[in-house]
Protein backbone atom coordinates (compact mmCIF):
# COMPACT_ATOMS: atom_id res chain seq x y z
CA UNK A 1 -5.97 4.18 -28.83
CA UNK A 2 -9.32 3.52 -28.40
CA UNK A 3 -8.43 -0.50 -26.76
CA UNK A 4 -5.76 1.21 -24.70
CA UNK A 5 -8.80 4.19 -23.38
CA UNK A 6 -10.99 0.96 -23.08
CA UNK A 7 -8.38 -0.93 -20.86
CA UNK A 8 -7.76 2.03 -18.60
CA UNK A 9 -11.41 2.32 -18.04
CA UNK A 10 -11.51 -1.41 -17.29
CA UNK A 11 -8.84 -1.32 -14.51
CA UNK A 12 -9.55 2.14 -13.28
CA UNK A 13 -13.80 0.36 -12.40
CA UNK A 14 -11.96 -2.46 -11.18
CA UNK A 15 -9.81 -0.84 -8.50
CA UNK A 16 -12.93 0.98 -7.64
CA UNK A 17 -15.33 -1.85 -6.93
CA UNK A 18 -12.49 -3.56 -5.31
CA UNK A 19 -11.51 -0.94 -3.20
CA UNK A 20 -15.36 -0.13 -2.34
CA UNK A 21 -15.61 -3.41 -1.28
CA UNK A 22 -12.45 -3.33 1.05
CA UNK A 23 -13.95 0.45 2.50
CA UNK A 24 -16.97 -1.36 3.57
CA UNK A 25 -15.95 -4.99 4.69
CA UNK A 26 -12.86 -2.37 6.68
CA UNK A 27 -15.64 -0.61 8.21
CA UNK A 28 -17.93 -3.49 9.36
CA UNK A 29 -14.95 -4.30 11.37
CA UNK A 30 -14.25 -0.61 13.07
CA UNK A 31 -15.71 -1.73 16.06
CA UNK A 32 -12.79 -4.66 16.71
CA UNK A 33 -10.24 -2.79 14.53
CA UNK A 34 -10.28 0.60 14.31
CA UNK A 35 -8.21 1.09 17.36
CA UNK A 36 -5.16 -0.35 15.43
CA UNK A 37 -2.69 0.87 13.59
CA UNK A 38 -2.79 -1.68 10.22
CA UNK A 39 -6.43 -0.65 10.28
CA UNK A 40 -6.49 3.18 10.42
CA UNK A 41 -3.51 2.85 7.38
CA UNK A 42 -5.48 1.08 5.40
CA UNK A 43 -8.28 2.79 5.49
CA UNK A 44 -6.57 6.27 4.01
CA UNK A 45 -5.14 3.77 1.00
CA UNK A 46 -8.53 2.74 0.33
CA UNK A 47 -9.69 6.21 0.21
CA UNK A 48 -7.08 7.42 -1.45
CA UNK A 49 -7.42 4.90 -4.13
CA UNK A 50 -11.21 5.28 -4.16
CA UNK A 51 -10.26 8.88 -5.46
CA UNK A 52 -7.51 7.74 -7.89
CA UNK A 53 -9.82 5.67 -9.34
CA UNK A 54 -12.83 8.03 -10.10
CA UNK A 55 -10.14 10.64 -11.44
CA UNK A 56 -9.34 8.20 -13.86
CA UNK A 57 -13.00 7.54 -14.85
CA UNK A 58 -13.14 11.57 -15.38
CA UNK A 59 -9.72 11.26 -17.79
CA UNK A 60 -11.72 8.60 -20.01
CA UNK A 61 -14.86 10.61 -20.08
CA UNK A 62 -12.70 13.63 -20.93
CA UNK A 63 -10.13 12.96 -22.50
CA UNK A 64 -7.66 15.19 -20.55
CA UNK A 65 -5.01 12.17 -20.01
CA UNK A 66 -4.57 12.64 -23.60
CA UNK A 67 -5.51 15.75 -24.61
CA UNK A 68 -4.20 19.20 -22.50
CA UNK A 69 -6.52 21.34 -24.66
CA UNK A 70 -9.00 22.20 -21.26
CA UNK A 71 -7.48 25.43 -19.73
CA UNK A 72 -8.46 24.49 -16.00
CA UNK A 73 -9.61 20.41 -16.23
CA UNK A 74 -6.13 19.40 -17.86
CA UNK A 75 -3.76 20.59 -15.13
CA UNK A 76 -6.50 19.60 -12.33
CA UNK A 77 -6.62 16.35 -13.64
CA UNK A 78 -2.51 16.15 -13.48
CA UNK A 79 -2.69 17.83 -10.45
CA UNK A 80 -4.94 15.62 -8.66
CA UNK A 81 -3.38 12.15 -10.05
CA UNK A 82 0.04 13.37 -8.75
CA UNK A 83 -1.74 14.06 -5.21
CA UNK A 84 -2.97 10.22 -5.39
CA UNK A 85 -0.05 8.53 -6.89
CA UNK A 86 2.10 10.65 -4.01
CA UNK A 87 -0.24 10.11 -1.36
CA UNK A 88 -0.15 6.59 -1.76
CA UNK A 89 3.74 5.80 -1.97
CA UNK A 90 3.81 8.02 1.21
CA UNK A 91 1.03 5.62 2.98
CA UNK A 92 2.95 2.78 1.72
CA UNK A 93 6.25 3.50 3.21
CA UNK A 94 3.94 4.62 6.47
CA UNK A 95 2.54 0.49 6.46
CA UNK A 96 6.45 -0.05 6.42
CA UNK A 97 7.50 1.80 9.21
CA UNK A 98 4.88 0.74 11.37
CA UNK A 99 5.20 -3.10 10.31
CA UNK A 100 9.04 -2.63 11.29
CA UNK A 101 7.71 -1.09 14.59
CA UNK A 102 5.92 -3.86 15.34
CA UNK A 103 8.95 -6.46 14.36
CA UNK A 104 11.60 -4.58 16.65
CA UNK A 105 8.79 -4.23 19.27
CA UNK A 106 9.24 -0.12 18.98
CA UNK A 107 6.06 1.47 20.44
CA UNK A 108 7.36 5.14 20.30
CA UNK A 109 8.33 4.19 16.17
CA UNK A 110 4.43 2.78 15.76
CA UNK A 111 3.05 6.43 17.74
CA UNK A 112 5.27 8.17 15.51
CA UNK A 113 4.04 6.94 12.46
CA UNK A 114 0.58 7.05 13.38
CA UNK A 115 1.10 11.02 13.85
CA UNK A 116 2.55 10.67 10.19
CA UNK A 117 -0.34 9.48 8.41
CA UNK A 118 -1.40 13.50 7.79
CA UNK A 119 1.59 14.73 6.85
CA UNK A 120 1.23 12.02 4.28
CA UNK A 121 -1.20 14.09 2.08
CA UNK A 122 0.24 17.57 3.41
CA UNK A 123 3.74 16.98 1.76
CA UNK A 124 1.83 15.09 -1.39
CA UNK A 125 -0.73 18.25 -1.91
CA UNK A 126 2.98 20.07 -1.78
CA UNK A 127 4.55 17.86 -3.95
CA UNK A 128 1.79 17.74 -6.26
CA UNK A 129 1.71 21.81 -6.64
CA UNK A 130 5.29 21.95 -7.27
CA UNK A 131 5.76 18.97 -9.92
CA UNK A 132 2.45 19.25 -12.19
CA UNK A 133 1.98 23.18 -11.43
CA UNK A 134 -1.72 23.23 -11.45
CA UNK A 135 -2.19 26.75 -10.87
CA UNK A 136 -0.72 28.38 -14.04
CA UNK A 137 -3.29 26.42 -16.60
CA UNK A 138 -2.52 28.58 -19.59
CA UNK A 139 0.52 27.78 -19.81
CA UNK A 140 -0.22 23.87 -18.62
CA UNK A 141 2.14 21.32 -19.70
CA UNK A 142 3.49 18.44 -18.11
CA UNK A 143 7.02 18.29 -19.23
CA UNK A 144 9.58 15.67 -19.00
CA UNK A 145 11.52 17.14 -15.63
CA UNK A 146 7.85 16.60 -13.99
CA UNK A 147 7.98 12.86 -14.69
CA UNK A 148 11.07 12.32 -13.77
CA UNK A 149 10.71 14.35 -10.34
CA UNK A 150 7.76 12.20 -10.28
CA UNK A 151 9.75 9.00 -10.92
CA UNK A 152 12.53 9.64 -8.42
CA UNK A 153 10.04 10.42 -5.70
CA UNK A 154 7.81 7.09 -6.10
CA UNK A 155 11.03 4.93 -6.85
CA UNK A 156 12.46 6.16 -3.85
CA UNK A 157 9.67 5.55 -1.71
CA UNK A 158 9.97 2.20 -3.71
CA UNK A 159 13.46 1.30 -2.16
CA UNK A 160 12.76 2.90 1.26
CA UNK A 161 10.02 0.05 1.14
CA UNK A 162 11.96 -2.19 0.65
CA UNK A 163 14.59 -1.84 2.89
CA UNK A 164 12.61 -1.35 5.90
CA UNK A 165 11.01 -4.72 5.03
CA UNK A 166 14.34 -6.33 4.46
CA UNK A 167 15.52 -4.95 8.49
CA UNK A 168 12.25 -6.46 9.80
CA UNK A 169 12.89 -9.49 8.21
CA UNK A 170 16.32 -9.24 9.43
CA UNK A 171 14.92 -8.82 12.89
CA UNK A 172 12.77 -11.51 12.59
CA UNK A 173 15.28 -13.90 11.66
CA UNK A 174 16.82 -13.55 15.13
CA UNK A 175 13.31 -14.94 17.17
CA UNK A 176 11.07 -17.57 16.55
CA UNK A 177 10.63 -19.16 13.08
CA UNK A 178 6.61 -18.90 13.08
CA UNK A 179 6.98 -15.10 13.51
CA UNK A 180 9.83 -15.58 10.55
CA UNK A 181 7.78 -16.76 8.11
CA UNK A 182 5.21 -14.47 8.91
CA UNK A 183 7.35 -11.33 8.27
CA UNK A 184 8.53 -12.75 5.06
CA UNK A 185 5.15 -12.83 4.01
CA UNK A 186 4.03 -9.80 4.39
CA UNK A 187 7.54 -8.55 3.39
CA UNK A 188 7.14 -10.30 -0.53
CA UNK A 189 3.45 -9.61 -0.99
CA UNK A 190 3.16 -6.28 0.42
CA UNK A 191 6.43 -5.60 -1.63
CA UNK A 192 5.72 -7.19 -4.43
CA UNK A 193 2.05 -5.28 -4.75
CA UNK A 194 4.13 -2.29 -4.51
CA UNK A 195 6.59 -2.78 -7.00
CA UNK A 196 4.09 -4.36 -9.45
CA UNK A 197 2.07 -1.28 -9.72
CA UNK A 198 4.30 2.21 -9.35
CA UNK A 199 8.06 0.94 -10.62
CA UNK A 200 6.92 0.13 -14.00
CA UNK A 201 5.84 3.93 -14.76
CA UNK A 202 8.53 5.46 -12.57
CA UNK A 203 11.04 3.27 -14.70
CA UNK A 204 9.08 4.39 -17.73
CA UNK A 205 9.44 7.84 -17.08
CA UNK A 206 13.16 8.05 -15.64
CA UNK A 207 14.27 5.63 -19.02
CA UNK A 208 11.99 7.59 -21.38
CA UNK A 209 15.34 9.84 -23.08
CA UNK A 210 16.60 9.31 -26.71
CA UNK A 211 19.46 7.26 -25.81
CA UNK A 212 17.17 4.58 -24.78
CA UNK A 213 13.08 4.35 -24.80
CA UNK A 214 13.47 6.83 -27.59
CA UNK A 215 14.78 4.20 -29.87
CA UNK A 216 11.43 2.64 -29.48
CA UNK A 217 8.89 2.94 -32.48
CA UNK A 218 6.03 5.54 -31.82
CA UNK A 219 3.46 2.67 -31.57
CA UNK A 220 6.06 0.80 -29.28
CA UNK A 221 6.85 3.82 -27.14
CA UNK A 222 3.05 4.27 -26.85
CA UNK A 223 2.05 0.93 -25.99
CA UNK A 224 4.85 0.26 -23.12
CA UNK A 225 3.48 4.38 -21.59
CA UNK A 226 0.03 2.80 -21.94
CA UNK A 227 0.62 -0.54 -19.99
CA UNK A 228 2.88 0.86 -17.79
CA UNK A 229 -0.32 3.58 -16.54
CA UNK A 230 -2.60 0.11 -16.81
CA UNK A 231 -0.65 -1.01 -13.68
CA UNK A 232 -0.30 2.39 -11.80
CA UNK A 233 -4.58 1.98 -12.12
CA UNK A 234 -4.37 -1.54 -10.51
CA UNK A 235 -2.77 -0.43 -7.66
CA UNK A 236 -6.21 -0.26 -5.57
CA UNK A 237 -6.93 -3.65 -6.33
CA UNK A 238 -3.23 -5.15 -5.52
CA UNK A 239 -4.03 -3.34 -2.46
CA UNK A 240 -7.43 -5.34 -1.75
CA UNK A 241 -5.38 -8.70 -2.72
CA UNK A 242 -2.78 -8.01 -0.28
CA UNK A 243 -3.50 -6.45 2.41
CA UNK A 244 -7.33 -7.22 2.60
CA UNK A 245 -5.93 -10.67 3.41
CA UNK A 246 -4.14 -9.48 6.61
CA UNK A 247 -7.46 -8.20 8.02
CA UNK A 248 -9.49 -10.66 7.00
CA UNK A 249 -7.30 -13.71 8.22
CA UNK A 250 -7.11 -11.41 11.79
CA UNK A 251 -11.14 -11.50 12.41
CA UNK A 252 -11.04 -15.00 11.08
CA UNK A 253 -8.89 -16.71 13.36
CA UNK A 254 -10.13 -14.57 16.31
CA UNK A 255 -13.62 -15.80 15.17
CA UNK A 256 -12.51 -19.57 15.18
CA UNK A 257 -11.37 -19.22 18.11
CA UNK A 258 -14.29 -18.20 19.70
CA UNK A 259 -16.61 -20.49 18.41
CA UNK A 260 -18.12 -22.84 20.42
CA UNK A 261 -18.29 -25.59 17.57
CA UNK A 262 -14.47 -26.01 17.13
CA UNK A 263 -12.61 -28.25 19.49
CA UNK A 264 -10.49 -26.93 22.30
CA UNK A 265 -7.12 -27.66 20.38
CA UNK A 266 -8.66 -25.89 17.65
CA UNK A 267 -9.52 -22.80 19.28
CA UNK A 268 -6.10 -22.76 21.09
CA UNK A 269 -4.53 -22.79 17.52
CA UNK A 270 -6.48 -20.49 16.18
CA UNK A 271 -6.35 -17.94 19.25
CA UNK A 272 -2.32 -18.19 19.19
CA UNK A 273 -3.03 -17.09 15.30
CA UNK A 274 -4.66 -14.56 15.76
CA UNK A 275 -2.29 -13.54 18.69
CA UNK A 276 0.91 -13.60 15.96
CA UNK A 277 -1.27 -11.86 13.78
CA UNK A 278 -1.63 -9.12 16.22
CA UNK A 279 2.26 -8.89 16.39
CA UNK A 280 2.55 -7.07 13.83
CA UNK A 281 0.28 -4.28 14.56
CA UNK A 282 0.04 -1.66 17.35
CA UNK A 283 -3.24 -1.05 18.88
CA UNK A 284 -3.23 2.37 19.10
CA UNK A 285 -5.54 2.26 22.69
CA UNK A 286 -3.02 0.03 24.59
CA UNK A 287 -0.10 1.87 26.78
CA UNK A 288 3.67 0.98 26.12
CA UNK A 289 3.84 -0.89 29.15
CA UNK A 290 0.87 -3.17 28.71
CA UNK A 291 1.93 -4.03 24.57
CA UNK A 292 5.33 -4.85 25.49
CA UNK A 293 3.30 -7.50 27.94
CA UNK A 294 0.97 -8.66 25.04
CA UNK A 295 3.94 -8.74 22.71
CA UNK A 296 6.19 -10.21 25.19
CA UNK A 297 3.38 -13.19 25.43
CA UNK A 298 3.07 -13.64 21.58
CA UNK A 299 7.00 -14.40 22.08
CA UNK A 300 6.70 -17.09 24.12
CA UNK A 301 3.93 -18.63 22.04
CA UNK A 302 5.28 -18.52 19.21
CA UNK A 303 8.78 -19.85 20.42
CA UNK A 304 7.11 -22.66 22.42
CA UNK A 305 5.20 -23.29 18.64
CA UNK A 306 8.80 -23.36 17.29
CA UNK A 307 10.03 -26.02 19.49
CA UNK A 308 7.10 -28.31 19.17
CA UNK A 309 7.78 -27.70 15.41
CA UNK A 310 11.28 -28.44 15.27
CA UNK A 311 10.36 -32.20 16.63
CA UNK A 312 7.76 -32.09 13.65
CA UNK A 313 9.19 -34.68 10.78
């Protein structure tokens, strides 16, 4: 136990320095980014993560992950994981919706889901209440019908993910093959980061019955609930190796192509980058009619790229 306590508090400082990081390289950039949609998502993951993380420092330092013997620390400690882990399978379906937005070129969709981002942690505080019951602490426990409300709610927001990936991709499939291999991606590492950190629990906990996880040893059963919360306390840094990239590649090639040192082909390539880059996020100070115009021009750069590729051997 005291390896497994050890590797939790390794992961849990990892997502935090990682996600610290992201919060401030994300906010050296407000001034070019913060009027976009991507941006103003990521940032409440961040937090939210940021948060997750120190909880789980406080579950080491007390051992309340473990042990439900505090009257009022055990169920706020339950109460305020579930608000994280909610929170952010709510903000990750949000980055779906508005990444499909931006593939079916839906500005009322994008608005919509920037309106959203609230009621994000309004129906997880909700959620949160009514699964770990944090206000009755003497007579606290987290029971097996809480996990597996728990796991149907994250697994859900799980295959919602994925599907609204799968119809942008679909979308994409239909225009130009630079903006195609662009949506798939995001699609597989946004996806994949998603997966990779909350399925593994909510699997856990929807398969933990006697008919199957219960024929596990106690050490086995132990080990697989232990690994399976390892990964649910990576999640912050999966976010900083996925999406990070996205945000980082946007400045970069906008930098690039402004810089007087690069040749004009260059900056031409690197400005239609950052242009396709832009596709696939609203800025949130633009009117409808003048990003269907800046959308309708990344179109026709990115199919005239196509063309020039196709005679590419």
């Amino acid at each position: 136990m005291a390896k497994a306590i050890r590797r939790y508090l390794a992961s849990s400082l990892i997502s935090l320095v990682a996600c610290l990081w992201a919060l401030r390289s994300l906010w050296r950039q407000r001034a070019a980014l913060s009027h976009r949609l991507f941006w103003t998502q990521l940032v409440c993951l961040v937090v939210t993560n940021i948060v997750y993380a120190l909880i789980g420092l406080v579950g080491v330092v007390l051992p309340v992950n473990w042990n439900h013997e505090f009257a009022v620390v055990g169920p706020l400690f339950a109460g305020s994981c579930g608000f994280c882990e909610f929170s952010s399978c709510l903000l990750e379906v949000n980055i779906a919706v508005g990444f499909a937005a931006a593939a079916w070129g839906n500005v009322r969709v994008a608005s919509l889901a920037y309106r959203l981002i609230p009621a994000c942690f309004v129906c997880s505080a909700i959620m949160a209440c009514v699964v770990f019951t944090p206000w009755w602490p003497e007579s606290f426990v987290v029971t097996g019908t809480a996990w597996i409300i728990w796991s149907i709610v994250t697994l859900s927001c799980c295959t919602g993910t994925v599907l609204i990936y799968a119809a942008s991709v679909y979308k994409m499939s239909t225009i130009a093959t630079v903006l195609q291999r662009c949506a798939m991606y995001r699609m597989c590492a946004y996806t994949f980061c998603f997966l990779a950190t909350f399925a593994p629990r909510g699997l856990f906990h929807l398969l933990d019955t006697p008919q199957v996880l219960g024929r596990l040893s106690i050490d086995t059963h132990r080990d697989v609930s232990i690994a399976a919360a390892e990964l649910l306390s990576l999640s912050g840094l999966g976010i900083v190796s996925v999406y990070m990239y996205s945000v980082w590649k946007m400045g970069r090639t906008r930098v690039d192509a402004l810089c007087d040192s690069r040749s004009p082909v260059e900056q031409r390539v690197a400005m239609e980058d950052f242009m396709i880059a832009q596709y696939f996020d609203f800025s949130l100070s633009f009117s409808g009619a003048i990003d269907d115009a800046r959308r309708s021009a990344v179109m026709i750069v990115a199919n005239t790229r196509s063309e020039f590729n196709a005679f590419d051997y």
